[in-house]
N, C-alpha and C. Protein backbone atom coordinates (compact mmCIF):
# COMPACT_ATOMS: atom_id res chain seq x y z
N UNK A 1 29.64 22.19 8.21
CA UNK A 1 29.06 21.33 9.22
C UNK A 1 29.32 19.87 8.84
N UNK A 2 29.76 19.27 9.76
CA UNK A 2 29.92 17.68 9.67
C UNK A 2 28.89 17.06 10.09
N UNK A 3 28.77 16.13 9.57
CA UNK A 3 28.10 14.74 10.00
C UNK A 3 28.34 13.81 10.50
N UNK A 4 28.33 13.81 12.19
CA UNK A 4 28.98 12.71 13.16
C UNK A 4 28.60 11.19 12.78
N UNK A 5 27.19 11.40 12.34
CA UNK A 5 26.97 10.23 12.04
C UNK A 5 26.95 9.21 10.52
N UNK A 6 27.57 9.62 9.91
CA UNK A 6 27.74 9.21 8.31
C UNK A 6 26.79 8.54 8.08
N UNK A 7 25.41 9.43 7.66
CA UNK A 7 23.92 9.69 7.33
C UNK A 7 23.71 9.30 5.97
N UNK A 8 25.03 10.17 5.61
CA UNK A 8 25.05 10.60 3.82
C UNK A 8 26.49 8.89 3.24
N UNK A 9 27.02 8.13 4.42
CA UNK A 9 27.49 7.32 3.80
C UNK A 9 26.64 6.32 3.11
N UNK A 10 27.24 5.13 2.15
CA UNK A 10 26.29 4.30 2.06
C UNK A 10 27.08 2.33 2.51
N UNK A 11 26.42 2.05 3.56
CA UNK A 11 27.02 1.12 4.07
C UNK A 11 26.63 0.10 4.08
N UNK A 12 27.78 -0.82 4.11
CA UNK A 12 27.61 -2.19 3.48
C UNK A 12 27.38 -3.32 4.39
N UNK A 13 26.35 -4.79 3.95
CA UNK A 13 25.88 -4.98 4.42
C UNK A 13 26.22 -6.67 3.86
N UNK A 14 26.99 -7.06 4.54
CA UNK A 14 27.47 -8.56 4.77
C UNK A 14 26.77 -9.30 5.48
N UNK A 15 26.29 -10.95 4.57
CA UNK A 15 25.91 -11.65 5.28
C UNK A 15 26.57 -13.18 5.02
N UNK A 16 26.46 -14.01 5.45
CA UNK A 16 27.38 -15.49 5.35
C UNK A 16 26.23 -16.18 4.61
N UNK A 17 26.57 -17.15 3.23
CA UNK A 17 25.65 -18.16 3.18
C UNK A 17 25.11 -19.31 3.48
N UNK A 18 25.55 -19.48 4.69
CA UNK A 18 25.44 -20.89 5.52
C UNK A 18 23.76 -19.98 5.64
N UNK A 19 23.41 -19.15 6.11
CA UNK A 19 22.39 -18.24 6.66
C UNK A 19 21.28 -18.48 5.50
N UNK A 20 21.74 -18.28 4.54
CA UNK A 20 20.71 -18.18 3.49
C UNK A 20 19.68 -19.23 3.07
N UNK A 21 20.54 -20.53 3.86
CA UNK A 21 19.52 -21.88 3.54
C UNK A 21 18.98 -21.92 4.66
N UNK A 22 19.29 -21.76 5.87
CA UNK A 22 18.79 -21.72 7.07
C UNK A 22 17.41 -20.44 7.46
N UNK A 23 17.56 -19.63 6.49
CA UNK A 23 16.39 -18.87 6.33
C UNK A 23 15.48 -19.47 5.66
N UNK A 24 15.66 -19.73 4.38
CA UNK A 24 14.40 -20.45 3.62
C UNK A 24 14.47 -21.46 4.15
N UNK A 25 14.95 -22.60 4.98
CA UNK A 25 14.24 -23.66 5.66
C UNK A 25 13.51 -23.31 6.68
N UNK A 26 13.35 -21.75 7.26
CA UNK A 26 12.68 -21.51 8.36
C UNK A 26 11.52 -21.35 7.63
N UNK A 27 11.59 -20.37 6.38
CA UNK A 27 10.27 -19.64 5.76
C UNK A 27 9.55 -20.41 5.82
N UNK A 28 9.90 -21.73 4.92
CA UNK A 28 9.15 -22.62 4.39
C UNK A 28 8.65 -23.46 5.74
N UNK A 29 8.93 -23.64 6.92
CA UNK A 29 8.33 -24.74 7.93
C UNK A 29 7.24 -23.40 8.17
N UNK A 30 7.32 -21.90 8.47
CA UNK A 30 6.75 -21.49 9.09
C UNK A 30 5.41 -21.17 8.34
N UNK A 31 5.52 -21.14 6.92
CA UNK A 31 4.70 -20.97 5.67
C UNK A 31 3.65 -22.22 5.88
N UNK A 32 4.23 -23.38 6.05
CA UNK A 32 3.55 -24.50 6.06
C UNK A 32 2.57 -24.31 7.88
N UNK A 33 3.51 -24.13 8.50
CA UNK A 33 2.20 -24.04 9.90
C UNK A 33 1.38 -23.54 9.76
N UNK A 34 1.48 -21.96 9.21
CA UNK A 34 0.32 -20.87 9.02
C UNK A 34 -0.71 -21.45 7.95
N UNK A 35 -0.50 -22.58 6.83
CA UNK A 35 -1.14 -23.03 5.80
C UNK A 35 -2.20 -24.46 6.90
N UNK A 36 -1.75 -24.96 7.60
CA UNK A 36 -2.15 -26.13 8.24
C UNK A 36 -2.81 -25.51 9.38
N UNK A 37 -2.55 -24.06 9.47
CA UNK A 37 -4.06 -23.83 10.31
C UNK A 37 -5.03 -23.19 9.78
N UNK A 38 -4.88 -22.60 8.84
CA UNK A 38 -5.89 -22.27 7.46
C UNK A 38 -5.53 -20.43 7.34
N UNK A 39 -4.73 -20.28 7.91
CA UNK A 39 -4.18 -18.61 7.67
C UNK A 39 -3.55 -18.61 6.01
N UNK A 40 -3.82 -17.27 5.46
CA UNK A 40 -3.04 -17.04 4.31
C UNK A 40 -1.48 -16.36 4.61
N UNK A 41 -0.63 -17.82 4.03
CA UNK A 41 0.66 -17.24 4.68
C UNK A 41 1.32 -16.04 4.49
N UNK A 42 1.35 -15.90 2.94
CA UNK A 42 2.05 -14.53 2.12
C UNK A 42 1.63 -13.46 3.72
N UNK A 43 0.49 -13.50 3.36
CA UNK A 43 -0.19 -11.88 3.97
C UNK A 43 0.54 -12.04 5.94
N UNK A 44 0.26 -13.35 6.74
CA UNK A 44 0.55 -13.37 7.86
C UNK A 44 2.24 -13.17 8.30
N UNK A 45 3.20 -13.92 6.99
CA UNK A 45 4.47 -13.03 7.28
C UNK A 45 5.31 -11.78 6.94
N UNK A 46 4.12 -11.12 5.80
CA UNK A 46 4.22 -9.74 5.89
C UNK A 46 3.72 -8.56 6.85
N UNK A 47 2.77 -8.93 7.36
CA UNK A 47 2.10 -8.53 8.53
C UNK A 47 3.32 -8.29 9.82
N UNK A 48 4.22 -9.84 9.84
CA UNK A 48 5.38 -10.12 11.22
C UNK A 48 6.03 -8.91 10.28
N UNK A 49 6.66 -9.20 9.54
CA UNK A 49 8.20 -8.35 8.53
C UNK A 49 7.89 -6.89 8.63
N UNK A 50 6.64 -6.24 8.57
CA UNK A 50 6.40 -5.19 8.49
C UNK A 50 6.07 -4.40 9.86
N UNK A 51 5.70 -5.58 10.79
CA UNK A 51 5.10 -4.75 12.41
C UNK A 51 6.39 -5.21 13.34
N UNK A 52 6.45 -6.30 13.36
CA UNK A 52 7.77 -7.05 14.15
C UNK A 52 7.02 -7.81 15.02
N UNK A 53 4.95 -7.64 15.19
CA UNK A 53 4.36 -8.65 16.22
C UNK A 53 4.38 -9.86 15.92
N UNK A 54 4.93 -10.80 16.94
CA UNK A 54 5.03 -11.85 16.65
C UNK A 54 3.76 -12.64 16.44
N UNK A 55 2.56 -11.92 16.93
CA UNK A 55 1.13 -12.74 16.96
C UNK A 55 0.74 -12.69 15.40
N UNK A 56 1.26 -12.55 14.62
CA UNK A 56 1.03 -12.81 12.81
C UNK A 56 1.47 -13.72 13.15
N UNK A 57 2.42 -14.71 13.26
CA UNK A 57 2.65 -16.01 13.47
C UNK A 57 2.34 -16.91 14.23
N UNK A 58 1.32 -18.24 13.71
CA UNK A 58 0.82 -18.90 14.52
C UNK A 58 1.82 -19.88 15.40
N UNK A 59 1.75 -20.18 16.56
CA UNK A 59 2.75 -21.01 17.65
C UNK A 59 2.71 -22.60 16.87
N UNK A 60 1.31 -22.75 15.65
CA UNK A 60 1.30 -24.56 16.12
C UNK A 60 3.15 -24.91 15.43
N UNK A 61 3.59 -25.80 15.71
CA UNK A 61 4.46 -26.51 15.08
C UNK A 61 5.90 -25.61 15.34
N UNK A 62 5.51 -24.79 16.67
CA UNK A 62 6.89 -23.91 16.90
C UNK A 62 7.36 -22.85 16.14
N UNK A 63 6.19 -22.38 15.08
CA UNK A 63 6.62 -21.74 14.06
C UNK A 63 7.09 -20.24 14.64
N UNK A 64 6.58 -19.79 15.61
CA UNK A 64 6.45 -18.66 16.28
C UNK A 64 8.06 -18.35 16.80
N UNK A 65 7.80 -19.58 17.69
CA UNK A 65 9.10 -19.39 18.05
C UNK A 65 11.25 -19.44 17.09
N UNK A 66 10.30 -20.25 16.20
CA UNK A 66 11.69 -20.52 14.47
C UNK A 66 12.03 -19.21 14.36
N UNK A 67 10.59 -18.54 13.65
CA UNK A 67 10.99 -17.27 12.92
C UNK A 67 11.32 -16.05 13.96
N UNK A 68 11.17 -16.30 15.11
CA UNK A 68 11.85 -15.16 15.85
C UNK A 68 13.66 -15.61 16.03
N UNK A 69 14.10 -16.01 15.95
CA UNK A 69 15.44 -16.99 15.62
C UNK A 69 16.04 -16.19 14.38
N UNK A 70 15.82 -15.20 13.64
CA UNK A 70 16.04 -14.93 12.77
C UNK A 70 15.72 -12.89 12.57
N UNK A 71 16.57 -12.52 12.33
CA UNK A 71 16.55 -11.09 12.41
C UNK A 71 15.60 -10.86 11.46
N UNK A 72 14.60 -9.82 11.46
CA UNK A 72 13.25 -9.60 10.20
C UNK A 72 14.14 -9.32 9.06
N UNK A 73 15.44 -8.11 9.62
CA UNK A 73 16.19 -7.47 8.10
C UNK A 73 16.66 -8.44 7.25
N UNK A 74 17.28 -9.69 8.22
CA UNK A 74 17.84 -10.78 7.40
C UNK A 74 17.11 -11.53 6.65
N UNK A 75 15.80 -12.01 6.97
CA UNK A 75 14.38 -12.54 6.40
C UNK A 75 14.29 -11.61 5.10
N UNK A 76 14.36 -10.21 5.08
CA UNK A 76 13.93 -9.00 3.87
C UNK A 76 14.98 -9.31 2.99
N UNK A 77 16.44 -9.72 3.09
CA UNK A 77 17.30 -9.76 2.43
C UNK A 77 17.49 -10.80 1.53
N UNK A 78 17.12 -11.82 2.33
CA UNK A 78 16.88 -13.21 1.69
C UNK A 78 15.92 -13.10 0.47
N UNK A 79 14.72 -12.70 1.02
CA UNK A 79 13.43 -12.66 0.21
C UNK A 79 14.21 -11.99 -0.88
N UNK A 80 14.37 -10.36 -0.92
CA UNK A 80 14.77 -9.50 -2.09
C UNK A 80 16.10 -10.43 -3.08
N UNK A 81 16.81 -10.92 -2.22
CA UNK A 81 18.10 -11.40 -2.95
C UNK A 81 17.52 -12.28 -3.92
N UNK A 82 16.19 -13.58 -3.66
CA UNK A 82 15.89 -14.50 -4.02
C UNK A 82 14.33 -14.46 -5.21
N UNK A 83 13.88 -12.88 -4.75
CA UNK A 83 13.32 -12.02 -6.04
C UNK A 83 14.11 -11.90 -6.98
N UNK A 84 15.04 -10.99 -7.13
CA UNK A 84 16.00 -10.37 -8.21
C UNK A 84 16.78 -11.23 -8.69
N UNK A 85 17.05 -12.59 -8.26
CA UNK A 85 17.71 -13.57 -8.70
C UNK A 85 16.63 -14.86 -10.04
N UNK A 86 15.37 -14.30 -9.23
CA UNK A 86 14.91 -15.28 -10.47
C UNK A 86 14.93 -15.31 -11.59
């Protein structure tokens, strides 16, 4: 039996680094809105990363609208790349 869908491949996953600063300049504006309305940020953009609702993110300062500008997987990639790098 085959596998039409190469289930069992493991596939690779390219991204450009122009992207990578343009993510952490989003994190960080959107980190700072959620902090300037008194939300705990960590927890409110794991909440978005993990559900995909955008209402974890507060609107003041457009933040709502930044981080939807940005694919969640690409946000996870950044983060992990910028864990394992420290």
């Amino acid at each position: 039996m085959t596998d039409k869908n190469n289930f069992n491949e493991t596939m690779l996953f390219k991204r450009e680094k122009d992207q990578d600063k343009d993510i952490r300049q989003i994190l960080t504006t959107v980190y700072k809105a959620l902090e300037d309305k008194g939300y705990k940020p960590t927890g409110q953009i794991v909440g978005y990363l993990l559900s995909g609702d955008p209402t974890y993110i507060t609107a003041h300062d457009g933040a709502r609208k930044l981080i939807r500008t940005v694919d969640r997987d690409k946000i996870l990639e950044e983060l992990l790349e910028a864990y394992i790098n420290e």
